[in-house]
Protein backbone atom coordinates (compact mmCIF):
# COMPACT_ATOMS: atom_id res chain seq x y z
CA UNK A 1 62.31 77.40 76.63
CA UNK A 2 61.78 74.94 73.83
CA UNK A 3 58.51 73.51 73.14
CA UNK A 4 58.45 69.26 75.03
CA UNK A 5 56.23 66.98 75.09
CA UNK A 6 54.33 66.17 78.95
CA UNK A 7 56.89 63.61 80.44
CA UNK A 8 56.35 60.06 80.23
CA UNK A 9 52.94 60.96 78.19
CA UNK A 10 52.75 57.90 75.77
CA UNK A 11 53.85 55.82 78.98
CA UNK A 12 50.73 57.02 81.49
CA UNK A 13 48.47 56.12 78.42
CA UNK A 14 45.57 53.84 79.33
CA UNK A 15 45.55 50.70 77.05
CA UNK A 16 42.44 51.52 75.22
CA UNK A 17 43.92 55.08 74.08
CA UNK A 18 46.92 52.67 72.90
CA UNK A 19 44.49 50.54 70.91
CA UNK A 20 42.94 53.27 69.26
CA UNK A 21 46.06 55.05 67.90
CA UNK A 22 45.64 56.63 64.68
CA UNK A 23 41.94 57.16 64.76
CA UNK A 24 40.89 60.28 64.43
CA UNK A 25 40.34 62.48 67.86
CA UNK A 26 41.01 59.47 69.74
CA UNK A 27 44.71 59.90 68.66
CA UNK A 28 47.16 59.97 71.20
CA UNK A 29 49.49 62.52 69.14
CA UNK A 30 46.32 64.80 68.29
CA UNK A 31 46.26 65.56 71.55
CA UNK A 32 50.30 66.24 72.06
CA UNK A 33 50.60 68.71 69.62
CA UNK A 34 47.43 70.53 71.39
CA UNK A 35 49.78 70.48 74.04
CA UNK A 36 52.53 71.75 72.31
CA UNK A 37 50.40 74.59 70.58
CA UNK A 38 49.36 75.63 73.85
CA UNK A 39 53.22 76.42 74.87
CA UNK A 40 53.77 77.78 71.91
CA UNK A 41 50.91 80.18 72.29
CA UNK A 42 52.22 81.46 75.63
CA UNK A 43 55.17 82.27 73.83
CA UNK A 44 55.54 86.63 72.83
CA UNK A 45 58.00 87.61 70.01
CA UNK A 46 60.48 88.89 72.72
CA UNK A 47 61.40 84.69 72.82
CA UNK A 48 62.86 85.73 68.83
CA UNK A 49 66.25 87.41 70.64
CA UNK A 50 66.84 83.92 71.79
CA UNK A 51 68.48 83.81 67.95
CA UNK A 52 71.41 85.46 67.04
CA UNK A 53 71.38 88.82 66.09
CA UNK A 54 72.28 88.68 62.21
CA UNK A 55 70.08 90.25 59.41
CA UNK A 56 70.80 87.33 57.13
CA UNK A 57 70.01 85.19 59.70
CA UNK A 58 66.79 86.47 60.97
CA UNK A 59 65.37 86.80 57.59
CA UNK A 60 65.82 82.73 57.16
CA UNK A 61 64.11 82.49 60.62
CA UNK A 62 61.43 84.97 60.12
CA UNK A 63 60.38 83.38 56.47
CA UNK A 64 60.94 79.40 57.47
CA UNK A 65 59.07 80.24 60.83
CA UNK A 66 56.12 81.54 59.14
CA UNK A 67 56.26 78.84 56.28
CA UNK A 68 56.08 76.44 59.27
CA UNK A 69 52.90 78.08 61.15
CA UNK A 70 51.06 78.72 57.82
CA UNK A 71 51.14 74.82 56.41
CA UNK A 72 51.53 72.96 59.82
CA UNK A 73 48.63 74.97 61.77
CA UNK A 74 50.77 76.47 64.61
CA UNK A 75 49.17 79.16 66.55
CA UNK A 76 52.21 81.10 66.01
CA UNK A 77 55.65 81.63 64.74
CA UNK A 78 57.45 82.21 67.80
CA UNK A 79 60.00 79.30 67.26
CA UNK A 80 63.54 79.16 69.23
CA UNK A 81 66.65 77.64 68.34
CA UNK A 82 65.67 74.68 70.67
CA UNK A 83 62.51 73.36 69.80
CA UNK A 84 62.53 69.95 68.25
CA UNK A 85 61.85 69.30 64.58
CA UNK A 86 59.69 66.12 65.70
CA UNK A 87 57.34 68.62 67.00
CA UNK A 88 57.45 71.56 64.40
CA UNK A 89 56.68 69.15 61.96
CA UNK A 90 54.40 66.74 63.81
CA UNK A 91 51.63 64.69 62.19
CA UNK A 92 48.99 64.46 64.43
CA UNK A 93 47.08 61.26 63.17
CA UNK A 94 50.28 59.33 62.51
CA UNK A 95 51.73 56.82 64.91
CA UNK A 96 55.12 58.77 66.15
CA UNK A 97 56.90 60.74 63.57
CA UNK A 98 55.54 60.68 59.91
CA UNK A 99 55.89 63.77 57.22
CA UNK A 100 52.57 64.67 56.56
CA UNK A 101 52.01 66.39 52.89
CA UNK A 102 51.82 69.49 54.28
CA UNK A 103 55.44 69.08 55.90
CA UNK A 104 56.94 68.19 52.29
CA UNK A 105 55.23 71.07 50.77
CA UNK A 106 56.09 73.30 53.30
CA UNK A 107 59.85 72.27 52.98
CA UNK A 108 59.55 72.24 49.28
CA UNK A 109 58.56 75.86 49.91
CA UNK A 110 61.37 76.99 51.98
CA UNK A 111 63.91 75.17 49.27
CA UNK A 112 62.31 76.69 46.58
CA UNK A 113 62.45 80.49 48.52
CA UNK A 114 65.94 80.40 49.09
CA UNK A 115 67.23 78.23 46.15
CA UNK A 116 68.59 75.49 46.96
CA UNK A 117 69.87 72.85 45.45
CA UNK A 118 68.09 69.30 44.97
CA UNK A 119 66.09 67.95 47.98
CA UNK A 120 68.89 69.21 50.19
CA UNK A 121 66.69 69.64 53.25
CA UNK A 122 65.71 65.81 52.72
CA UNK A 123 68.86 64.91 53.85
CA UNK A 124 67.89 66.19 57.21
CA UNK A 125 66.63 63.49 60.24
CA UNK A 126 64.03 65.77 61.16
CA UNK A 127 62.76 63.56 63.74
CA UNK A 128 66.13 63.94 65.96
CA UNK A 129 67.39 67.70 65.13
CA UNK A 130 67.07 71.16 66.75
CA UNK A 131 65.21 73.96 64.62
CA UNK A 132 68.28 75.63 65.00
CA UNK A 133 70.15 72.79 62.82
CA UNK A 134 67.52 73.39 59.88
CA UNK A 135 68.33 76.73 59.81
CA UNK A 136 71.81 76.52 59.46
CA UNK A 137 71.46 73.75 57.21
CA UNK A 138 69.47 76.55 54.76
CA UNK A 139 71.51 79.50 55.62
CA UNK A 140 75.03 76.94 55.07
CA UNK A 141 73.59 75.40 51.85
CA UNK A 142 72.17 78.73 50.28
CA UNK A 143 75.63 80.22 50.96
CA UNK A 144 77.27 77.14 49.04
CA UNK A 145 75.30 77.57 46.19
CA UNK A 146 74.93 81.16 45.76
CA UNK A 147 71.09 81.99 47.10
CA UNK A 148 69.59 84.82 47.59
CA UNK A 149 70.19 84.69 51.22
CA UNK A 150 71.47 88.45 52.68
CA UNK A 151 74.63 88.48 54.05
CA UNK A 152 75.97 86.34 51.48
């Protein structure tokens, strides 16, 4: 099951938590990705065979997954397929979706792991894709320019 925000959450907000968006604790998307870290730590690594079974494949997984926990402060690296980018890479003290510093660097990161080309992974609308898209986006574009990926 992919990590989701509470339905309707920014919508059952009382107008003072509205106001005070941005500040600190008082944040309303502080408190979502507490939420969201809270599924994620209910999550074992058995919820890993929800990706396919290929070596080349699970070693992009495995490294971007634990790129991901390490500079965005997830509990864990227990990410599926499904889970939304918007939340992987959440800013909690921004107002909606914003890459935080620690998001570029830990993209930078991955790019510079499996060498790829440019800012490729800029090109991405993180805010509207699958973690499963990044993924293939890294294993596709390493391919393409001759990484170090296994497999190819």
């Amino acid at each position: 099951m992919s990590l989701k925000y509470p339905p309707l959450y920014w919508e059952t907000r009382p107008s003072d938590e509205k106001f005070f968006i941005g500040l600190g604790s008082w944040c309303p998307y502080r408190r979502l990705k507490t939420i969201c870290a809270k599924q994620l730590e209910t999550r074992k690594s058995e919820a890993l065979n929800e990706w396919p079974d290929l070596s080349h494949l699970r070693e992009v997984v495995s490294y971007t997954s634990r790129q991901i926990k390490e500079w965005l402060e997830w509990p864990n690296d227990y990410f599926v397929p499904d889970d939304p980018c918007e939340i992987l890479f959440c800013d909690p003290t921004a107002y909606g979706f914003a890459m935080t510093e620690h998001a570029e660097e830990c993209l930078e990161a991955i790019q510079k792991h499996f060498s790829l080309p440019g800012r490729i992974l800029d090109q991405l609308d993180l805010e509207r894709i699958r973690y499963e898209v990044l993924i293939n986006m890294i294993v596709s574009s390493g391919s393409e320019h001759g990484s170090s990926i296994n497999g190819y």
